[in-house]
PDB file of N, CA and C in Angstrom:
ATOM      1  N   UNK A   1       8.182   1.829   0.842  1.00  0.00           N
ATOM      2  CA  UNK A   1       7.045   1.521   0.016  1.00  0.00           C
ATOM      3  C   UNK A   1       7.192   2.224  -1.315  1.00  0.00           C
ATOM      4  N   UNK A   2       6.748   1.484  -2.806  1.00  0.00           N
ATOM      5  CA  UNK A   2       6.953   2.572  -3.524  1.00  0.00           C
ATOM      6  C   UNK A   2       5.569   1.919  -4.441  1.00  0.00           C
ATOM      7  N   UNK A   3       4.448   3.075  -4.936  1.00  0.00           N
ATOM      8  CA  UNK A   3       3.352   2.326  -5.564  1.00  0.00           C
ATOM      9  C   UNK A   3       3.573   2.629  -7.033  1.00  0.00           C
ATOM     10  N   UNK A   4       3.271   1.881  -7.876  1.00  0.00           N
ATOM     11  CA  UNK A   4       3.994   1.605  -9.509  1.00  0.00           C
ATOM     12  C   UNK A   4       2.670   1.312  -9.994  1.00  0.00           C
ATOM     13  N   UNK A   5       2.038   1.851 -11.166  1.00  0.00           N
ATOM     14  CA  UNK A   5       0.898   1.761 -11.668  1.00  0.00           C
ATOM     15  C   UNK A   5       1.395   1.161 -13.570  1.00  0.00           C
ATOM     16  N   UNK A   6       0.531   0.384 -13.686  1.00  0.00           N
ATOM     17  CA  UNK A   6       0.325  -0.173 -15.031  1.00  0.00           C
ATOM     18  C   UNK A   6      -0.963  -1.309 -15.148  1.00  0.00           C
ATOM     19  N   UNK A   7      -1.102  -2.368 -15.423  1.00  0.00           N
ATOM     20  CA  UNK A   7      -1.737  -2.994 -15.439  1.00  0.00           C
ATOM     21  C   UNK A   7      -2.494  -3.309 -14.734  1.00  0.00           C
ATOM     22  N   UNK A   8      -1.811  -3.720 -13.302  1.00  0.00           N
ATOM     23  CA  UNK A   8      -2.099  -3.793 -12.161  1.00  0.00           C
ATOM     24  C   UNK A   8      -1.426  -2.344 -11.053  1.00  0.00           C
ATOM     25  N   UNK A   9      -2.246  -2.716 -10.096  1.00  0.00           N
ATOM     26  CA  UNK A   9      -1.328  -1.744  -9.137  1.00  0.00           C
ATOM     27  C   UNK A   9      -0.662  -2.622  -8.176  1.00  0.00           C
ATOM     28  N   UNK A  10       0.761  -2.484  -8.016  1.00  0.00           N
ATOM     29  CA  UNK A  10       1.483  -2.687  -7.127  1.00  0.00           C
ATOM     30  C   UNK A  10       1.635  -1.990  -5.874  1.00  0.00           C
ATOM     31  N   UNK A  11       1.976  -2.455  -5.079  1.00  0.00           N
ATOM     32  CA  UNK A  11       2.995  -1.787  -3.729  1.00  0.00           C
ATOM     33  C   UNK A  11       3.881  -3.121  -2.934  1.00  0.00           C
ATOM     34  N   UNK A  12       4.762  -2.315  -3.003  1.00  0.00           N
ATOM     35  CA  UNK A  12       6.049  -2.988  -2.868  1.00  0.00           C
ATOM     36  C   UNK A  12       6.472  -2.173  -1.152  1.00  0.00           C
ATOM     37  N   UNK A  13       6.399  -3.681  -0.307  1.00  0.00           N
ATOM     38  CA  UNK A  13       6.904  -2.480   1.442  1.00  0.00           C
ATOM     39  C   UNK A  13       8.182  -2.799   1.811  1.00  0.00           C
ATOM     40  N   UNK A  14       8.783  -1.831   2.276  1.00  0.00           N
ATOM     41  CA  UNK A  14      10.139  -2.308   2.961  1.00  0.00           C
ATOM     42  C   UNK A  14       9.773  -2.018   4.369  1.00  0.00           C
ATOM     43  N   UNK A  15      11.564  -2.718   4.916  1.00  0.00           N
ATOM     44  CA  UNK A  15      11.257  -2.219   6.530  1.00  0.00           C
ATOM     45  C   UNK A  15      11.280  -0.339   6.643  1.00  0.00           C
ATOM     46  N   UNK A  16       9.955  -0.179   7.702  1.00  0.00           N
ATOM     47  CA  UNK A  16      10.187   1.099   7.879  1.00  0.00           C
ATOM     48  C   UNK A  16      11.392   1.575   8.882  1.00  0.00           C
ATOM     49  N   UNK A  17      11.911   3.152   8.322  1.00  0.00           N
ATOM     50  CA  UNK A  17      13.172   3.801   8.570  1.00  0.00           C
ATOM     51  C   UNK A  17      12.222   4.814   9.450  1.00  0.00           C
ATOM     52  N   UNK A  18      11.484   4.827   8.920  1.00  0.00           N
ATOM     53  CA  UNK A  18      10.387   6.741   9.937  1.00  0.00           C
ATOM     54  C   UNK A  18       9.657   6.231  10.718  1.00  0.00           C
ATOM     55  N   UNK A  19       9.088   7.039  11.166  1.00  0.00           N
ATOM     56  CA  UNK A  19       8.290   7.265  11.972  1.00  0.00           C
ATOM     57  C   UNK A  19       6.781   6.851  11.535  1.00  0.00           C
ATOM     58  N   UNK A  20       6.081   5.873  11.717  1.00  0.00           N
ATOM     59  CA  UNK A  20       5.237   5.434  11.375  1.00  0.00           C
ATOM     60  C   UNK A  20       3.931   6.796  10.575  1.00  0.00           C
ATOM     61  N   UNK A  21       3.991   7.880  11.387  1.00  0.00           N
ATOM     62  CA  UNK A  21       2.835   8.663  11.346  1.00  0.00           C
ATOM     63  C   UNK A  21       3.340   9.249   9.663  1.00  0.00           C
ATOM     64  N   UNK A  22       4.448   9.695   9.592  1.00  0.00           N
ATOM     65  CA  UNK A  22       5.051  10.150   8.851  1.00  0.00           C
ATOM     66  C   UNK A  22       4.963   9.313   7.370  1.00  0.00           C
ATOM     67  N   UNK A  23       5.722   8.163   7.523  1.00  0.00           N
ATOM     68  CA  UNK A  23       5.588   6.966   6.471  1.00  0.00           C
ATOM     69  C   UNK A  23       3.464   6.788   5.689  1.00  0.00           C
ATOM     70  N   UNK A  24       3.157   6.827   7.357  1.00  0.00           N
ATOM     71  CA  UNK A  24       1.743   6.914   6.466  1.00  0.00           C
ATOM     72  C   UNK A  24       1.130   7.982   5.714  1.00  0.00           C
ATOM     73  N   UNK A  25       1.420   8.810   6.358  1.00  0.00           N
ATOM     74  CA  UNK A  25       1.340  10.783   5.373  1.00  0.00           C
ATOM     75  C   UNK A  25       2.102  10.186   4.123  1.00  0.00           C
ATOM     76  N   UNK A  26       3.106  10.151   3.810  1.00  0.00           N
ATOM     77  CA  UNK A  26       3.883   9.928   2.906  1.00  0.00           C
ATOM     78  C   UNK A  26       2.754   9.089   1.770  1.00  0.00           C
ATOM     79  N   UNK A  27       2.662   7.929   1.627  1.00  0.00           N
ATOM     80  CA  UNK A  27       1.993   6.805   1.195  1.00  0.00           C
ATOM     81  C   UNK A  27       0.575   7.123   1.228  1.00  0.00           C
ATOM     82  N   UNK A  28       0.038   7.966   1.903  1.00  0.00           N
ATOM     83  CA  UNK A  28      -1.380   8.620   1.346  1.00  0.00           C
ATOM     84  C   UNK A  28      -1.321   9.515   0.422  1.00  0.00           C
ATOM     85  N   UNK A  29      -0.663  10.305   0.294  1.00  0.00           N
ATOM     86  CA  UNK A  29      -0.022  11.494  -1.052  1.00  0.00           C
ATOM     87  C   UNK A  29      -0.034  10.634  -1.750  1.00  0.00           C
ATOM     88  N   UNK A  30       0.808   9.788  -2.117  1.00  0.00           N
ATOM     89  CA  UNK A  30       1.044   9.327  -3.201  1.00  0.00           C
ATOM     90  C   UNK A  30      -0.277   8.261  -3.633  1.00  0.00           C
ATOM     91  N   UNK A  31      -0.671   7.866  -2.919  1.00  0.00           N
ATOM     92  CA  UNK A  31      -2.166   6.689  -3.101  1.00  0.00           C
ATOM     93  C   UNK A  31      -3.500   7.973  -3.372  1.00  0.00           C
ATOM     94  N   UNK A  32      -3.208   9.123  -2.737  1.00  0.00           N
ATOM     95  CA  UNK A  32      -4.270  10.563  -3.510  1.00  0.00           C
ATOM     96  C   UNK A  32      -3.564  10.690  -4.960  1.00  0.00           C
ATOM     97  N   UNK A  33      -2.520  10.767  -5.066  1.00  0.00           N
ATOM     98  CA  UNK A  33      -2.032  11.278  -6.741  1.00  0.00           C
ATOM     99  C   UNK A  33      -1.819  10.044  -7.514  1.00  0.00           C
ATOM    100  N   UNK A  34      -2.246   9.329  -7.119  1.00  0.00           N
ATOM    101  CA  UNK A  34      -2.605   7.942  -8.080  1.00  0.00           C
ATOM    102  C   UNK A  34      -3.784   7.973  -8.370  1.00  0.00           C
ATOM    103  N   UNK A  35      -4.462   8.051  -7.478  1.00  0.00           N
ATOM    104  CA  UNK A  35      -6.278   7.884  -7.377  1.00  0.00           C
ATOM    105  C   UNK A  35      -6.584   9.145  -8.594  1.00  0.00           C
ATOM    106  N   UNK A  36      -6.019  10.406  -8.172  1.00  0.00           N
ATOM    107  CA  UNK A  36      -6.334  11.840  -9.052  1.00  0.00           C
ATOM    108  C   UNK A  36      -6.165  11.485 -10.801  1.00  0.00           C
ATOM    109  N   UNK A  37      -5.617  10.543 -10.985  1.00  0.00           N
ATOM    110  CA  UNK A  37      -5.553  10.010 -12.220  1.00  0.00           C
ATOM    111  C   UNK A  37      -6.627   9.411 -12.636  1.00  0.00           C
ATOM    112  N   UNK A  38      -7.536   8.865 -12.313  1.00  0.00           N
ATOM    113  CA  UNK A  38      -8.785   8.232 -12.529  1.00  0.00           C
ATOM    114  C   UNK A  38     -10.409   9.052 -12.049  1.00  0.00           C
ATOM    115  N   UNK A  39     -10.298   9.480 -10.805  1.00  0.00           N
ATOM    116  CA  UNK A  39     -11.144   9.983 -10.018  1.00  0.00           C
ATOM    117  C   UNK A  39     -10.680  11.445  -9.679  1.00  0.00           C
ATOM    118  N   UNK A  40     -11.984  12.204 -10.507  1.00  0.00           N
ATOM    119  CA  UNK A  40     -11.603  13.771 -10.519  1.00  0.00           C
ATOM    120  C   UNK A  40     -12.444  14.308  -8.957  1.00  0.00           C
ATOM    121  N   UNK A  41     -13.810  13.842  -8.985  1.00  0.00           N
ATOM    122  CA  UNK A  41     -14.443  14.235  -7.705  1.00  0.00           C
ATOM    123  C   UNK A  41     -13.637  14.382  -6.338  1.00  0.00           C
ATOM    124  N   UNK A  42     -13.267  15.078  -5.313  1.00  0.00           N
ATOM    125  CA  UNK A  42     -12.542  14.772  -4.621  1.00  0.00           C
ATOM    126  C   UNK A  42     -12.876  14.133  -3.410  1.00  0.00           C
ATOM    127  N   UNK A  43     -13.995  14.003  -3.269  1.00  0.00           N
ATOM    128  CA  UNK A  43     -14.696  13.308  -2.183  1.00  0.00           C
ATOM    129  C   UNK A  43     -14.958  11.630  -2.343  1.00  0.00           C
ATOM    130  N   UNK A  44     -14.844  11.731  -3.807  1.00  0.00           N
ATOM    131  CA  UNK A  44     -14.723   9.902  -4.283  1.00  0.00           C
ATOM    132  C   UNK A  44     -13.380   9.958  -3.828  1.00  0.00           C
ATOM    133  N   UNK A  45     -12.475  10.678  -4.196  1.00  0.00           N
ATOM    134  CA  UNK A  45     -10.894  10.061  -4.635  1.00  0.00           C
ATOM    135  C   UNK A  45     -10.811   9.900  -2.674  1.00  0.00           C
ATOM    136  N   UNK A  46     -11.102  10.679  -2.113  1.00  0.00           N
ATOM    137  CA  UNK A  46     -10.711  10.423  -0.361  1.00  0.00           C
ATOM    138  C   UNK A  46     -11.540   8.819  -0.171  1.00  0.00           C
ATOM    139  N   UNK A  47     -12.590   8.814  -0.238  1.00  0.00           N
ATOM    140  CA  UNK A  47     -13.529   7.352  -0.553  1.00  0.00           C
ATOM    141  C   UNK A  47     -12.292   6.211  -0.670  1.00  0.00           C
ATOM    142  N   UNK A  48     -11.959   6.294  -1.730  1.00  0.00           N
ATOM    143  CA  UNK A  48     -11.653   5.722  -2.662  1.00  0.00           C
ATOM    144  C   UNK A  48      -9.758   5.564  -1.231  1.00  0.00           C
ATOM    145  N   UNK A  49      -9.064   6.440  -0.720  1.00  0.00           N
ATOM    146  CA  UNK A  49      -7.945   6.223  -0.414  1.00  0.00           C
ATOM    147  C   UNK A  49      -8.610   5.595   1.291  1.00  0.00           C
ATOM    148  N   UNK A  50      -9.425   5.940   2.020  1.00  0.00           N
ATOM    149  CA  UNK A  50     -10.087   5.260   3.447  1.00  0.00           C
ATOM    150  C   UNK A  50     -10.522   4.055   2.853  1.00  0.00           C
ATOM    151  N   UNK A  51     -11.202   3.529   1.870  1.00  0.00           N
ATOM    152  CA  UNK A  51     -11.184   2.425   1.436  1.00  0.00           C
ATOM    153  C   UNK A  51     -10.305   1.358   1.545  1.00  0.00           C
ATOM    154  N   UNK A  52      -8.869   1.749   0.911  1.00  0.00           N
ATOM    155  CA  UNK A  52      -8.140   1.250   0.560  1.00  0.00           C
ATOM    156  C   UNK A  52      -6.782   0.906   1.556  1.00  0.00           C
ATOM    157  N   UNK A  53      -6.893   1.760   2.068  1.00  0.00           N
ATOM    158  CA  UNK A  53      -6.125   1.747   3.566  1.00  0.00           C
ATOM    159  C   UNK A  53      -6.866   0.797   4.624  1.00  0.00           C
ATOM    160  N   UNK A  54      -8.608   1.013   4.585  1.00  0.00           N
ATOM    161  CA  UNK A  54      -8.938  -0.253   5.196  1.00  0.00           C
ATOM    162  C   UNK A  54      -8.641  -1.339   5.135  1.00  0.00           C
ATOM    163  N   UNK A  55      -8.795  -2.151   3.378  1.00  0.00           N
ATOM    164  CA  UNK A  55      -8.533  -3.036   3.276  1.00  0.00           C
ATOM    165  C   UNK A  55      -6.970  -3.404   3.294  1.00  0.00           C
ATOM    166  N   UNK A  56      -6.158  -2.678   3.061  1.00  0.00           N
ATOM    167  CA  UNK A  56      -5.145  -2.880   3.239  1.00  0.00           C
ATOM    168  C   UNK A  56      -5.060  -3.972   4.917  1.00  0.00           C
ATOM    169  N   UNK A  57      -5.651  -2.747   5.683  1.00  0.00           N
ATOM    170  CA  UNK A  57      -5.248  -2.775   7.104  1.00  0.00           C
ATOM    171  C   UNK A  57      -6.133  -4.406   7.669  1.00  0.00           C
ATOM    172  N   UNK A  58      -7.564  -4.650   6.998  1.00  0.00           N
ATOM    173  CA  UNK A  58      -8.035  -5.770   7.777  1.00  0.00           C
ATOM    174  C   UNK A  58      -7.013  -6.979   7.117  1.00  0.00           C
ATOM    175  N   UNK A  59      -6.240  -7.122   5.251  1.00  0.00           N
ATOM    176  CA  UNK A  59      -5.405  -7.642   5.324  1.00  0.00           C
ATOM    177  C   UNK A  59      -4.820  -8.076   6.022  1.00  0.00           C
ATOM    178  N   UNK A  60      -3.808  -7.017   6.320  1.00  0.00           N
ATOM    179  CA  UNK A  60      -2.668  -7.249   7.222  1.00  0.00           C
ATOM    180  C   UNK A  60      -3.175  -8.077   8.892  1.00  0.00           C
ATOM    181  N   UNK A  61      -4.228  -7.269   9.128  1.00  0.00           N
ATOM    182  CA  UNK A  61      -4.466  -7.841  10.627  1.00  0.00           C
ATOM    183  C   UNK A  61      -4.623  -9.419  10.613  1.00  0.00           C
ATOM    184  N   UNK A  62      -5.225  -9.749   9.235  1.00  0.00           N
ATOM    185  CA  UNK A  62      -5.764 -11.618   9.139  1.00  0.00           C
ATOM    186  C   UNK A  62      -4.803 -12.243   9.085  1.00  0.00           C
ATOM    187  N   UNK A  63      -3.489 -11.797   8.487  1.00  0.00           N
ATOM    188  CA  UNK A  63      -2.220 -12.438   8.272  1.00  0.00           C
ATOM    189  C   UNK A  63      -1.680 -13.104   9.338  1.00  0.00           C
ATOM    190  N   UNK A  64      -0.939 -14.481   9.265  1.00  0.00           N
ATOM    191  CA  UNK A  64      -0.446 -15.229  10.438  1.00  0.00           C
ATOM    192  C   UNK A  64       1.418 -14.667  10.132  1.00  0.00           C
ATOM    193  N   UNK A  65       2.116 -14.827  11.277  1.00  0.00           N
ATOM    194  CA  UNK A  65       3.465 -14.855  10.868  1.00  0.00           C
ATOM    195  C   UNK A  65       3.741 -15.807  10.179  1.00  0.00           C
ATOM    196  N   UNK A  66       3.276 -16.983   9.735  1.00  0.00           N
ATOM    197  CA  UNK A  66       3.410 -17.785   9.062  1.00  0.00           C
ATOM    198  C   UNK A  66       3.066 -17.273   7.096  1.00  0.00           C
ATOM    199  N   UNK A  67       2.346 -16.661   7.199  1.00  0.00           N
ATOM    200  CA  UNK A  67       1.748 -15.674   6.498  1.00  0.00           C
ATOM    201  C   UNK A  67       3.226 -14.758   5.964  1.00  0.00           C
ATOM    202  N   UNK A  68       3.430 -14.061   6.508  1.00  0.00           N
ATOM    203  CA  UNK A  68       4.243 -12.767   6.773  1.00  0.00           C
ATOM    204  C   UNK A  68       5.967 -13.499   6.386  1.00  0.00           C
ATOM    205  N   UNK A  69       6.166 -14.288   6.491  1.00  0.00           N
ATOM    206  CA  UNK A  69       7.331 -15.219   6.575  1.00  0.00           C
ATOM    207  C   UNK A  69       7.233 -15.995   5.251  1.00  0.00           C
ATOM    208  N   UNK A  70       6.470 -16.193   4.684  1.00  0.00           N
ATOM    209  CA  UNK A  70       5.856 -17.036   3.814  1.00  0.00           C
ATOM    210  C   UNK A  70       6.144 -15.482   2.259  1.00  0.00           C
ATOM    211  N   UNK A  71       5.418 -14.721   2.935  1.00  0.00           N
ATOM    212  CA  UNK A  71       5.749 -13.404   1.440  1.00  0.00           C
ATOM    213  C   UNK A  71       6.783 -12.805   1.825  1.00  0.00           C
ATOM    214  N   UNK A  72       7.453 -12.824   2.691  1.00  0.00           N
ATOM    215  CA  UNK A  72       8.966 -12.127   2.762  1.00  0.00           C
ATOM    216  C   UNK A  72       9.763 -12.898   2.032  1.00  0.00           C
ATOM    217  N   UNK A  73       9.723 -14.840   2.000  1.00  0.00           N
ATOM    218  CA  UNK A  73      10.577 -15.288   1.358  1.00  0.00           C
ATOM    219  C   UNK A  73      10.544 -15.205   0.046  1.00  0.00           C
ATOM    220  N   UNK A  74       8.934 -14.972  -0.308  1.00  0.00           N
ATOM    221  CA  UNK A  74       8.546 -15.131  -1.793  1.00  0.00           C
ATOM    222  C   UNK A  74       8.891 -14.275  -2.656  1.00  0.00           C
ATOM    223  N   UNK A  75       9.035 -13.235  -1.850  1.00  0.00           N
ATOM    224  CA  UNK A  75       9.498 -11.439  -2.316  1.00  0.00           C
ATOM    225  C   UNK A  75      11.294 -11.387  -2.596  1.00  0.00           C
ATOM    226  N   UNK A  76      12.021 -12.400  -1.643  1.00  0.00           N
ATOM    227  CA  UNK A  76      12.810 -12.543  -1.744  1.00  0.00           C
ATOM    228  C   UNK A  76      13.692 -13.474  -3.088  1.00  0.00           C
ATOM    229  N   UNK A  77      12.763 -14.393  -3.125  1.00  0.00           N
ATOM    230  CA  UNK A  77      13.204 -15.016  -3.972  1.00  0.00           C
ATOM    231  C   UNK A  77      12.802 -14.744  -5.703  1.00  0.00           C
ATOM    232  N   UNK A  78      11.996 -13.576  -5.435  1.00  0.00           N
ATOM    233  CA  UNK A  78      11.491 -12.932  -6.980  1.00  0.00           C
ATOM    234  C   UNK A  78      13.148 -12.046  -6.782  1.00  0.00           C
ATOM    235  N   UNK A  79      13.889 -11.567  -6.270  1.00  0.00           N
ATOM    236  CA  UNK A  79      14.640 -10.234  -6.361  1.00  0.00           C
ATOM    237  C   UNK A  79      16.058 -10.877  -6.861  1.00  0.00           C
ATOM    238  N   UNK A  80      16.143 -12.863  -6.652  1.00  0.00           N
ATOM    239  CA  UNK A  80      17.203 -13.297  -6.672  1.00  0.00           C
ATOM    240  C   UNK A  80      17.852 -13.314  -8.114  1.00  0.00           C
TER     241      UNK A  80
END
């Protein structure tokens, strides 16, 4: 995963290599020191990363493999 800030915010996932628990520690640091750029309070900026991990997560759950197969190729064919 690597998150890239400008205009929009990106995140870009690969296949995971770790350990899931780990990968997610990882990717919350960095989604807190993104957030710390905008949001000084620290109780918003946590808000603000359980938020975002939610939606991430009901995302992902709505997704069909058809879905999932569908942005792997699309991802693929942006890299060609």
């Amino acid at each position: 995963y690597q998150i890239s800030d400008g205009s929009k915010l990106h995140l870009m996932v690969s296949t995971q290599t770790t350990p899931v628990k780990s990968t997610n520690n990882a990717f919350t640091n960095e989604l807190r020191l993104l957030a710390s750029k905008w949001i000084e309070n620290p109780n918003e900026r946590e808000a603000f990363v359980i938020a975002f991990q939610t939606e991430m997560k009901n995302t992902v759950d709505r997704l069909s493999l058809d879905d999932i197969e569908k942005l792997c190729a699309d991802r693929l064919n942006q890299t060609v």
